[in-house]
PDB file of N, CA and C in Angstrom:
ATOM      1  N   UNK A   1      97.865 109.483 115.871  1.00  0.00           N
ATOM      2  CA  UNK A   1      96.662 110.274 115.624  1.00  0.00           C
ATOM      3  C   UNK A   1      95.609 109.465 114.880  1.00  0.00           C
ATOM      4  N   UNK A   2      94.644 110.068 114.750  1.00  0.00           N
ATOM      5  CA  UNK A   2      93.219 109.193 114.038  1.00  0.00           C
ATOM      6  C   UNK A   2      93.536 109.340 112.426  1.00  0.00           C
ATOM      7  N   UNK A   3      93.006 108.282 112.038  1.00  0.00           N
ATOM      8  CA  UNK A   3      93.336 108.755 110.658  1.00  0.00           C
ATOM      9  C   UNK A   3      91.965 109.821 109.967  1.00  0.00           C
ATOM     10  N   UNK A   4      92.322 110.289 108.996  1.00  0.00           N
ATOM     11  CA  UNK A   4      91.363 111.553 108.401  1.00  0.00           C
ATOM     12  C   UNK A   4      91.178 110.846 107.158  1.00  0.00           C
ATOM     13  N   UNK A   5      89.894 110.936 107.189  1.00  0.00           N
ATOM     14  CA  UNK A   5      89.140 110.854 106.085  1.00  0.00           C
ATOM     15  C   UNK A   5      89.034 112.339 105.315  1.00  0.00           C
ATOM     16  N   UNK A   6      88.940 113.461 105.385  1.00  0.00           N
ATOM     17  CA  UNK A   6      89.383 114.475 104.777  1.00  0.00           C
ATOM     18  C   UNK A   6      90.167 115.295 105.403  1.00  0.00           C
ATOM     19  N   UNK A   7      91.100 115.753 104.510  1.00  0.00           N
ATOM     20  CA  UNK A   7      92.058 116.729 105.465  1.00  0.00           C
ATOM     21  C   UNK A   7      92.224 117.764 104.125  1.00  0.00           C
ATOM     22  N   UNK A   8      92.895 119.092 104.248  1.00  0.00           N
ATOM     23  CA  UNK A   8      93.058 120.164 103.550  1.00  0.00           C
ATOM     24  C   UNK A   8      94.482 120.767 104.080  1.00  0.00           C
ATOM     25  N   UNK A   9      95.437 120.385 103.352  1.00  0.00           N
ATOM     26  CA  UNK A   9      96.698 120.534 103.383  1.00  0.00           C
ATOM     27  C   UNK A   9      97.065 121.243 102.600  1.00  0.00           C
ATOM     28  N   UNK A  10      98.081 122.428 102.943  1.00  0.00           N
ATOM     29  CA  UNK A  10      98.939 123.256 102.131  1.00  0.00           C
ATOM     30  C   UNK A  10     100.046 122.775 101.032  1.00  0.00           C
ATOM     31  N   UNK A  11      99.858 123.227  99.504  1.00  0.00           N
ATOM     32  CA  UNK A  11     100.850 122.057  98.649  1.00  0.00           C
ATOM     33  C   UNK A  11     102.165 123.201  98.837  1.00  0.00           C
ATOM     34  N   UNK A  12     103.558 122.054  99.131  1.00  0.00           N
ATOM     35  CA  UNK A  12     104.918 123.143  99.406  1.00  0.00           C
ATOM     36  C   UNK A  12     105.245 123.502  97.810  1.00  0.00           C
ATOM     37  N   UNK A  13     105.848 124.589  98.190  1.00  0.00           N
ATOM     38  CA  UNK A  13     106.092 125.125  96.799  1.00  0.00           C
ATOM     39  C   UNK A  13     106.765 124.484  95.595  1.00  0.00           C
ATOM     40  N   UNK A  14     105.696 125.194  94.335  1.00  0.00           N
ATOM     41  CA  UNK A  14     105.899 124.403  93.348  1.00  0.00           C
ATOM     42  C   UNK A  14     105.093 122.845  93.212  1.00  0.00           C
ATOM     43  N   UNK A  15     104.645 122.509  94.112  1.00  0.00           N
ATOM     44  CA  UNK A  15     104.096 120.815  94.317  1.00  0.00           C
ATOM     45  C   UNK A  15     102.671 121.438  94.041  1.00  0.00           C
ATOM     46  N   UNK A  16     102.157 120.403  93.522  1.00  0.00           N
ATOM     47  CA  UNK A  16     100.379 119.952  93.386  1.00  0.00           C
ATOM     48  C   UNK A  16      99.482 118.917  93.779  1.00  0.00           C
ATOM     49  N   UNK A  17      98.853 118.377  93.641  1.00  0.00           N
ATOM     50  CA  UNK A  17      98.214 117.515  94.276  1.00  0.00           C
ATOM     51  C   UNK A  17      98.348 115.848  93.101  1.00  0.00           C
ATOM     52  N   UNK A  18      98.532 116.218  92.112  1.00  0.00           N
ATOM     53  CA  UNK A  18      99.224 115.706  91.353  1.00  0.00           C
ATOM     54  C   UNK A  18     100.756 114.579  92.279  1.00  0.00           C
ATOM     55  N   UNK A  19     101.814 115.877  92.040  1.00  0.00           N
ATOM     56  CA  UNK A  19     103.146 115.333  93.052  1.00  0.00           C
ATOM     57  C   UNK A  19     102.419 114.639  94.437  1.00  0.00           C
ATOM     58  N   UNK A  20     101.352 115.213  95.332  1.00  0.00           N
ATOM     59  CA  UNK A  20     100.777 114.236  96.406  1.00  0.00           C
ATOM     60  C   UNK A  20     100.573 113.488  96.085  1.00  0.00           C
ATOM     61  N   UNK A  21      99.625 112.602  95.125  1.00  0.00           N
ATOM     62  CA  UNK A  21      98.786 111.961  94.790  1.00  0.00           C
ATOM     63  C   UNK A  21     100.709 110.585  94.734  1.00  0.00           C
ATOM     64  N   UNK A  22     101.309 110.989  93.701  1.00  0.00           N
ATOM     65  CA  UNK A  22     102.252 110.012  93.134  1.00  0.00           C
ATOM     66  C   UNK A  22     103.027 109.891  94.235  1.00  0.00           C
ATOM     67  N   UNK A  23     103.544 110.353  95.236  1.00  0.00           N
ATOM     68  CA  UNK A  23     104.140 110.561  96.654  1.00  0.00           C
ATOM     69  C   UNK A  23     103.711 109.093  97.333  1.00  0.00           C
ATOM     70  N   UNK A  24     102.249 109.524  97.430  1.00  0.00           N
ATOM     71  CA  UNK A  24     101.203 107.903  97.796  1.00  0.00           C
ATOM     72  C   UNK A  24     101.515 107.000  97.358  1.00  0.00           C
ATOM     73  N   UNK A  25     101.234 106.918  95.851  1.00  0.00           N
ATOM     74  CA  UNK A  25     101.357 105.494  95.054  1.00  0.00           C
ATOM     75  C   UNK A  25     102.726 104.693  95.647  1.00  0.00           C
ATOM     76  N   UNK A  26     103.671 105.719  95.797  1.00  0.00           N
ATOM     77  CA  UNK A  26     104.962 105.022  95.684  1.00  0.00           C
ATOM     78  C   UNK A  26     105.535 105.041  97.098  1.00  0.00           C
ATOM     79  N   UNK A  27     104.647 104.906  97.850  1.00  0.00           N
ATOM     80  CA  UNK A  27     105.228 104.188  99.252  1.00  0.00           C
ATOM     81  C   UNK A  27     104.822 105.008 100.058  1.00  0.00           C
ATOM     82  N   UNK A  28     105.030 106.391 100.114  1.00  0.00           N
ATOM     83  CA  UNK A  28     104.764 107.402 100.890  1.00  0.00           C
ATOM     84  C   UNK A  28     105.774 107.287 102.387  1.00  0.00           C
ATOM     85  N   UNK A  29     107.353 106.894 101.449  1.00  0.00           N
ATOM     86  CA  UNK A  29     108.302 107.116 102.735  1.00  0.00           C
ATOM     87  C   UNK A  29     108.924 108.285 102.879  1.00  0.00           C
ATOM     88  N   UNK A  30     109.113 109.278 101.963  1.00  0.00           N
ATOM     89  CA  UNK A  30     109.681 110.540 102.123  1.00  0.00           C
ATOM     90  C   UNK A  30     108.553 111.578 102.467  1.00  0.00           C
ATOM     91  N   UNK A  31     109.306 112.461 102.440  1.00  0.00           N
ATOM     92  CA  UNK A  31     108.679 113.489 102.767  1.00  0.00           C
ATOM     93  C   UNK A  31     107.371 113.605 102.517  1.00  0.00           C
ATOM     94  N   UNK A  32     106.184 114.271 102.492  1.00  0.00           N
ATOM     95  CA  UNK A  32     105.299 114.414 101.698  1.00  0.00           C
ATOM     96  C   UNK A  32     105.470 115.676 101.453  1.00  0.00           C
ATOM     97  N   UNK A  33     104.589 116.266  99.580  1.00  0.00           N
ATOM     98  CA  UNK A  33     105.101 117.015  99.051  1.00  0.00           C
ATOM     99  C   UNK A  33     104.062 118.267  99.659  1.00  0.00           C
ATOM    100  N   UNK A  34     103.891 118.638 101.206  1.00  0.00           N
ATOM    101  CA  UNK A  34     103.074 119.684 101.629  1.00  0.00           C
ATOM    102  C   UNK A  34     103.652 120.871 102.931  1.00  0.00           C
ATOM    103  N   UNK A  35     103.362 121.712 103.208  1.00  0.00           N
ATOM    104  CA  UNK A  35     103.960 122.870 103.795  1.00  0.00           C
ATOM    105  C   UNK A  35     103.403 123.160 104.891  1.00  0.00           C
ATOM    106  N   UNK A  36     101.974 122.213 105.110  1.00  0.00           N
ATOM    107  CA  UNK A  36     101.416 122.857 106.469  1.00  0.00           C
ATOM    108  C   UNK A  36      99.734 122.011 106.330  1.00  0.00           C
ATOM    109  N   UNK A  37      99.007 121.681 107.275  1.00  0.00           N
ATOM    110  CA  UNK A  37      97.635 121.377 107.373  1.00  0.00           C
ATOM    111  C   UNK A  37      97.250 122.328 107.922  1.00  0.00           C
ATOM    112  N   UNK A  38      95.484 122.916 107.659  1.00  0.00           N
ATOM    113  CA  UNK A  38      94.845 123.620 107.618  1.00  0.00           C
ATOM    114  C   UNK A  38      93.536 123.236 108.567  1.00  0.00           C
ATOM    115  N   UNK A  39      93.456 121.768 107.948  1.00  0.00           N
ATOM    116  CA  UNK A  39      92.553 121.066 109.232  1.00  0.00           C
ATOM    117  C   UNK A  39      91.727 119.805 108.120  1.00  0.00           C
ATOM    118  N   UNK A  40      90.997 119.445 109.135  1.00  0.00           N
ATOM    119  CA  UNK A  40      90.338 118.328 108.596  1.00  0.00           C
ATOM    120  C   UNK A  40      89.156 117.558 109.492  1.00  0.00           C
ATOM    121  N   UNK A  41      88.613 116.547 109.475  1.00  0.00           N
ATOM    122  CA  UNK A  41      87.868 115.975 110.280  1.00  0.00           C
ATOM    123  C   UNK A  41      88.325 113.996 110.669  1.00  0.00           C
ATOM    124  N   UNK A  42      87.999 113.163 111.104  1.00  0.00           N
ATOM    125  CA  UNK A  42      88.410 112.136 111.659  1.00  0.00           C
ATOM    126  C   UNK A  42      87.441 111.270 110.519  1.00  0.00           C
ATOM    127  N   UNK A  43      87.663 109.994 111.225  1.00  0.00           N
ATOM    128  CA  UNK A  43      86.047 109.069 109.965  1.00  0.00           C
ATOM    129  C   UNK A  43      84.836 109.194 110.286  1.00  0.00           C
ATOM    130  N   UNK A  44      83.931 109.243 109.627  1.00  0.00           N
ATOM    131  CA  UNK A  44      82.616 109.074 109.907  1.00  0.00           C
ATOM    132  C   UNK A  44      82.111 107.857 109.411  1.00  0.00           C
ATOM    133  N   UNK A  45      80.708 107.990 109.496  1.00  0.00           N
ATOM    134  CA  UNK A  45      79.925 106.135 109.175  1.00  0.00           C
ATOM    135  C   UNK A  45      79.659 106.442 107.755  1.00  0.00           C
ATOM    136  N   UNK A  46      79.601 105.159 107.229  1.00  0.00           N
ATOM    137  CA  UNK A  46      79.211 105.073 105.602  1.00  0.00           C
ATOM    138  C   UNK A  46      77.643 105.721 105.801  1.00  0.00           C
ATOM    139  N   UNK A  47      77.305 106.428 104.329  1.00  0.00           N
ATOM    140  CA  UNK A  47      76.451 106.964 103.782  1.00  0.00           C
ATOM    141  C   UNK A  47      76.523 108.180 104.660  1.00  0.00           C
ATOM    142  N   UNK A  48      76.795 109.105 105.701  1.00  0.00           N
ATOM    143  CA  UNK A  48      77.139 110.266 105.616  1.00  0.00           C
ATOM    144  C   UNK A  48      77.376 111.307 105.361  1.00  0.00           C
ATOM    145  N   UNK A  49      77.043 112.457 106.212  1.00  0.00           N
ATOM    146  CA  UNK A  49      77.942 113.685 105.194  1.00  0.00           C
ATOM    147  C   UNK A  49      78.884 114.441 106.038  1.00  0.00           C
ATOM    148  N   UNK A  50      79.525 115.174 106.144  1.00  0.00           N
ATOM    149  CA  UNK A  50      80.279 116.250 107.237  1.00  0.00           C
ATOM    150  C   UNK A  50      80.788 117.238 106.530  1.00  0.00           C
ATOM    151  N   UNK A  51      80.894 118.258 107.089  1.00  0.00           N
ATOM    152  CA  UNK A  51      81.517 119.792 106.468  1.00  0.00           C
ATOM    153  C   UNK A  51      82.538 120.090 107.425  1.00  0.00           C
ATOM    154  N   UNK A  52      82.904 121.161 107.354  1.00  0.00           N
ATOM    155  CA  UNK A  52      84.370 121.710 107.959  1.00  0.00           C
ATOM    156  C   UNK A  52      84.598 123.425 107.250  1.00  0.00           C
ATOM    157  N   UNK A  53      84.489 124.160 108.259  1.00  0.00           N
ATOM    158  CA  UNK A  53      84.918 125.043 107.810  1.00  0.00           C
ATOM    159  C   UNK A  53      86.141 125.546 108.399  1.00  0.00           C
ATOM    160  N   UNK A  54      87.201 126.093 107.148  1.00  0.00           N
ATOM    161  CA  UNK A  54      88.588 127.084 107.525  1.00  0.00           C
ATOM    162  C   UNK A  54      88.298 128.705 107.195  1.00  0.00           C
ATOM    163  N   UNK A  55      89.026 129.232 108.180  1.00  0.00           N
ATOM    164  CA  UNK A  55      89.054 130.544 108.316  1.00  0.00           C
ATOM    165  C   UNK A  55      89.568 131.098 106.973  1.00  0.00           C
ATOM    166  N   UNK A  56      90.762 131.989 107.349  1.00  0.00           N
ATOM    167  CA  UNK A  56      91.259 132.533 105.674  1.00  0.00           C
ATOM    168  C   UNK A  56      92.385 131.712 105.416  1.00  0.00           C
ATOM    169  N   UNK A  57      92.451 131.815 104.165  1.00  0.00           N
ATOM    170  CA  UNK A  57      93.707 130.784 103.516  1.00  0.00           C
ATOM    171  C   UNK A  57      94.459 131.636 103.077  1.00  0.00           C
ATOM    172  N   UNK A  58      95.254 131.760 103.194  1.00  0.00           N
ATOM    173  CA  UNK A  58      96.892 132.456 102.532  1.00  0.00           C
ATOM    174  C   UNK A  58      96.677 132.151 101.088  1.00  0.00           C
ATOM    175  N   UNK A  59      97.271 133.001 100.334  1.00  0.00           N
ATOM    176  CA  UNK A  59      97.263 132.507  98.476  1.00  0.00           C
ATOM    177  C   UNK A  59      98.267 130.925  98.452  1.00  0.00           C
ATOM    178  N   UNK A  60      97.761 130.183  97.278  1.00  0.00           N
ATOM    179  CA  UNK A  60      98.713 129.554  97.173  1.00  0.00           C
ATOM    180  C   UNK A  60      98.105 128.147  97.089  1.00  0.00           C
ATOM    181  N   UNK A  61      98.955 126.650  97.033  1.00  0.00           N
ATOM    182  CA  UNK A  61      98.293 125.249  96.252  1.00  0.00           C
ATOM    183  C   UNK A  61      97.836 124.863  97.327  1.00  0.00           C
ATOM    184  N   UNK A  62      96.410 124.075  97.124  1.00  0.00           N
ATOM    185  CA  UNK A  62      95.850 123.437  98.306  1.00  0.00           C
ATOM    186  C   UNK A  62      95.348 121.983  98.176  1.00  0.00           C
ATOM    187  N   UNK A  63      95.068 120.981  98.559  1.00  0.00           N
ATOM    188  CA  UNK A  63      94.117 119.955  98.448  1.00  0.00           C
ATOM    189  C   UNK A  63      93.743 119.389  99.758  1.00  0.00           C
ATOM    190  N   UNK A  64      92.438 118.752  99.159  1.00  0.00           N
ATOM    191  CA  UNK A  64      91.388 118.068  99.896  1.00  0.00           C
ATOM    192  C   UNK A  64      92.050 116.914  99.462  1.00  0.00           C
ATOM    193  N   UNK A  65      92.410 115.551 100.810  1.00  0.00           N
ATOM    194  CA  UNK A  65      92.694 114.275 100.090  1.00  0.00           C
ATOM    195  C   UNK A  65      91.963 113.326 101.312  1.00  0.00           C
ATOM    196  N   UNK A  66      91.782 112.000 101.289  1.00  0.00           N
ATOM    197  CA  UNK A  66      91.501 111.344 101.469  1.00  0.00           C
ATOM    198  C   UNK A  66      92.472 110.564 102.015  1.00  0.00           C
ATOM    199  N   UNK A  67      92.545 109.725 103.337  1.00  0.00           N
ATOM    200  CA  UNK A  67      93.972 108.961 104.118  1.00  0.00           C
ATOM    201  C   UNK A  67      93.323 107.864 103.981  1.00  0.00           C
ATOM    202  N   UNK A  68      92.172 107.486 104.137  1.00  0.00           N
ATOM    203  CA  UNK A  68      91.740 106.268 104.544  1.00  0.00           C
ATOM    204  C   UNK A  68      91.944 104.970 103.709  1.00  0.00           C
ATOM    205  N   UNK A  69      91.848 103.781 104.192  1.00  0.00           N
ATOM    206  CA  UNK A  69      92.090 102.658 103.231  1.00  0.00           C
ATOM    207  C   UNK A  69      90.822 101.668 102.908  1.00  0.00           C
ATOM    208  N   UNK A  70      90.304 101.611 101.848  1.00  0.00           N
ATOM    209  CA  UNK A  70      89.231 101.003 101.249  1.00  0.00           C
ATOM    210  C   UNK A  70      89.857  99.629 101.704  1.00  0.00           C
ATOM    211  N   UNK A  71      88.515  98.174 101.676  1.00  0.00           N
ATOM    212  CA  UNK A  71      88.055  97.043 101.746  1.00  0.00           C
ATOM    213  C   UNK A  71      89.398  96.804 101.370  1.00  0.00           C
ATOM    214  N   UNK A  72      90.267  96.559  99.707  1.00  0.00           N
ATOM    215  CA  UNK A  72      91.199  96.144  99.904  1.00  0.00           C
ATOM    216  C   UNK A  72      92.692  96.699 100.247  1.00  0.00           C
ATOM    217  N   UNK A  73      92.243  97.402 101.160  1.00  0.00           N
ATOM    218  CA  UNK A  73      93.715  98.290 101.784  1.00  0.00           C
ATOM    219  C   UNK A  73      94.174  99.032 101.268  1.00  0.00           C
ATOM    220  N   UNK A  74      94.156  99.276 100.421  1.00  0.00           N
ATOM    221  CA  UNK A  74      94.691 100.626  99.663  1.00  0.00           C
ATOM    222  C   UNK A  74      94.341 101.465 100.205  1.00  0.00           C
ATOM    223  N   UNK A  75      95.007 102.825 100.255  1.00  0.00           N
ATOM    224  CA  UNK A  75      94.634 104.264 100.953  1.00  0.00           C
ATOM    225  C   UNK A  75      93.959 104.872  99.383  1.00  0.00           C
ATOM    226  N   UNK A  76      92.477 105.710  99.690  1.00  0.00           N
ATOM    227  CA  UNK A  76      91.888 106.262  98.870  1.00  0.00           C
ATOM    228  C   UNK A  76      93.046 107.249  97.947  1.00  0.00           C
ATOM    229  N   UNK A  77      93.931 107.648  98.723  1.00  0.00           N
ATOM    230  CA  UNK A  77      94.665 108.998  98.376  1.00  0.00           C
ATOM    231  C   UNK A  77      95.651 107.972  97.009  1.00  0.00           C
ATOM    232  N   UNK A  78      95.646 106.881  97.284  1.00  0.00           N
ATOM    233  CA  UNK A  78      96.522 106.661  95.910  1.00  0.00           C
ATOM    234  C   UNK A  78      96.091 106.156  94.865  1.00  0.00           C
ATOM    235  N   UNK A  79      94.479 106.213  94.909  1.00  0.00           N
ATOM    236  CA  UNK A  79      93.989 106.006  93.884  1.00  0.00           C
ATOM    237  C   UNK A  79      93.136 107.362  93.377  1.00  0.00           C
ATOM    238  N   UNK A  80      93.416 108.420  93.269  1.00  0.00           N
ATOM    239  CA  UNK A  80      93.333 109.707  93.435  1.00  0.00           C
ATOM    240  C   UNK A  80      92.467 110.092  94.095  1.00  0.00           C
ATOM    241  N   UNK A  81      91.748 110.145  95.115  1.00  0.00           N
ATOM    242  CA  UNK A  81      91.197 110.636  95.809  1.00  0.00           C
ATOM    243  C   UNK A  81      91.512 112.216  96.567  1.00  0.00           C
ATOM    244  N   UNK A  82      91.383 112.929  95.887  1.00  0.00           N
ATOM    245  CA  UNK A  82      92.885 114.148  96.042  1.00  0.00           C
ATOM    246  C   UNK A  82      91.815 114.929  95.475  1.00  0.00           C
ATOM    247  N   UNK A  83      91.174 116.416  95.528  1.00  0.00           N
ATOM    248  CA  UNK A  83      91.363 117.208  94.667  1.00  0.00           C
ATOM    249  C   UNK A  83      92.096 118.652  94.931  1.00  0.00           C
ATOM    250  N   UNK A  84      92.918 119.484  94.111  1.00  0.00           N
ATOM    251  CA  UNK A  84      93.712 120.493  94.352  1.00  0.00           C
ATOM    252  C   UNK A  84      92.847 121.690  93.962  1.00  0.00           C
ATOM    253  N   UNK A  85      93.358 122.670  94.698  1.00  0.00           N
ATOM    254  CA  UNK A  85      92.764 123.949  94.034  1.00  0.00           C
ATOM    255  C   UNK A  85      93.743 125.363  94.546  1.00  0.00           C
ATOM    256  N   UNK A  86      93.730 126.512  94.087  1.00  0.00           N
ATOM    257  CA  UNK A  86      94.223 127.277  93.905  1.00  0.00           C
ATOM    258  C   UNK A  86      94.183 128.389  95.069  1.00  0.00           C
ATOM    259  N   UNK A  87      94.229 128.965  96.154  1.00  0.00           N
ATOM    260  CA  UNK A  87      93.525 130.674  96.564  1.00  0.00           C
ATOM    261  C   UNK A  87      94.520 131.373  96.198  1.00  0.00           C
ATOM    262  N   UNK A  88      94.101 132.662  95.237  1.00  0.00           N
ATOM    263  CA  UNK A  88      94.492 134.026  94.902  1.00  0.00           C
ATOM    264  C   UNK A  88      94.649 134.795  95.780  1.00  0.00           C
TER     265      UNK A  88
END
Protein backbone atom coordinates (compact mmCIF):
# COMPACT_ATOMS: atom_id res chain seq x y z
CA UNK A 1 0.00 0.00 0.00
CA UNK A 2 1.08 3.78 -0.26
CA UNK A 3 2.47 5.02 2.60
CA UNK A 4 0.21 7.74 4.68
CA UNK A 5 1.28 10.70 5.63
CA UNK A 6 -1.77 11.02 7.98
CA UNK A 7 -3.80 8.31 9.09
CA UNK A 8 -6.41 8.17 12.20
CA UNK A 9 -6.29 4.90 13.84
CA UNK A 10 -8.26 3.36 16.62
CA UNK A 11 -5.90 2.99 20.02
CA UNK A 12 -6.68 -1.04 21.24
CA UNK A 13 -7.69 -1.07 24.57
CA UNK A 14 -6.04 0.48 27.28
CA UNK A 15 -3.11 1.73 24.65
CA UNK A 16 -2.46 5.50 23.78
CA UNK A 17 -0.65 7.12 21.43
CA UNK A 18 2.02 7.35 23.81
CA UNK A 19 2.35 3.07 23.71
CA UNK A 20 2.17 3.90 19.55
CA UNK A 21 4.56 6.36 19.50
CA UNK A 22 7.29 3.83 21.67
CA UNK A 23 5.99 0.70 19.48
CA UNK A 24 7.85 2.92 16.55
CA UNK A 25 10.94 3.86 18.26
CA UNK A 26 11.63 0.29 18.94
CA UNK A 27 11.44 -1.37 15.67
CA UNK A 28 7.86 -1.58 15.05
CA UNK A 29 8.03 -5.56 14.70
CA UNK A 30 5.10 -6.56 16.81
CA UNK A 31 2.00 -5.88 16.78
CA UNK A 32 1.02 -2.35 16.71
CA UNK A 33 -0.72 -1.10 19.74
CA UNK A 34 -4.23 -0.25 17.54
CA UNK A 35 -7.78 -1.91 16.96
CA UNK A 36 -8.82 -0.64 13.66
CA UNK A 37 -8.11 2.46 10.98
CA UNK A 38 -10.64 4.93 10.39
CA UNK A 39 -8.94 6.38 7.32
CA UNK A 40 -6.41 8.65 6.20
CA UNK A 41 -4.94 10.23 3.06
CA UNK A 42 -1.61 9.16 0.89
CA UNK A 43 1.51 11.98 0.53
CA UNK A 44 1.12 15.15 -0.73
CA UNK A 45 3.81 17.90 -2.02
CA UNK A 46 5.75 19.97 0.50
CA UNK A 47 4.15 23.23 1.62
CA UNK A 48 0.56 21.89 1.30
CA UNK A 49 -2.48 21.34 3.02
CA UNK A 50 -5.22 18.40 2.91
CA UNK A 51 -8.23 17.59 5.14
CA UNK A 52 -10.15 14.40 5.52
CA UNK A 53 -13.21 13.97 6.88
CA UNK A 54 -14.64 10.73 9.15
CA UNK A 55 -18.11 10.01 9.70
CA UNK A 56 -18.99 9.05 13.46
CA UNK A 57 -16.43 7.65 15.73
CA UNK A 58 -17.37 5.13 18.32
CA UNK A 59 -16.22 6.41 22.01
CA UNK A 60 -12.87 5.58 22.79
CA UNK A 61 -8.56 6.31 22.12
CA UNK A 62 -7.71 7.72 18.84
CA UNK A 63 -4.63 9.23 16.99
CA UNK A 64 -3.57 11.15 14.10
CA UNK A 65 0.14 9.85 13.27
CA UNK A 66 2.40 10.38 10.71
CA UNK A 67 4.20 7.04 8.61
CA UNK A 68 6.38 8.90 6.56
CA UNK A 69 10.23 9.08 6.73
CA UNK A 70 12.03 12.48 6.86
CA UNK A 71 15.52 13.34 4.77
CA UNK A 72 17.27 11.19 7.29
CA UNK A 73 14.99 8.14 7.27
CA UNK A 74 13.48 8.11 10.21
CA UNK A 75 9.65 7.67 10.18
CA UNK A 76 8.02 11.03 11.56
CA UNK A 77 5.88 8.69 13.89
CA UNK A 78 9.02 7.96 16.03
CA UNK A 79 9.92 11.08 16.64
CA UNK A 80 6.45 11.89 17.91
CA UNK A 81 4.64 12.91 15.31
CA UNK A 82 1.43 11.29 16.83
CA UNK A 83 -1.27 13.25 18.39
CA UNK A 84 -4.03 11.24 20.57
CA UNK A 85 -7.34 12.25 21.55
CA UNK A 86 -10.30 10.99 23.24
CA UNK A 87 -14.37 10.59 21.69
CA UNK A 88 -16.98 10.38 24.54
Amino acid sequence: PAPQIAFLTHAAPGKTVTDLISWAKHGATSRPPISGAEGGFGVIGGHRHAWFTIGHLTPGSYAVVCFISGADGVAHLTKGMAAGFTVR
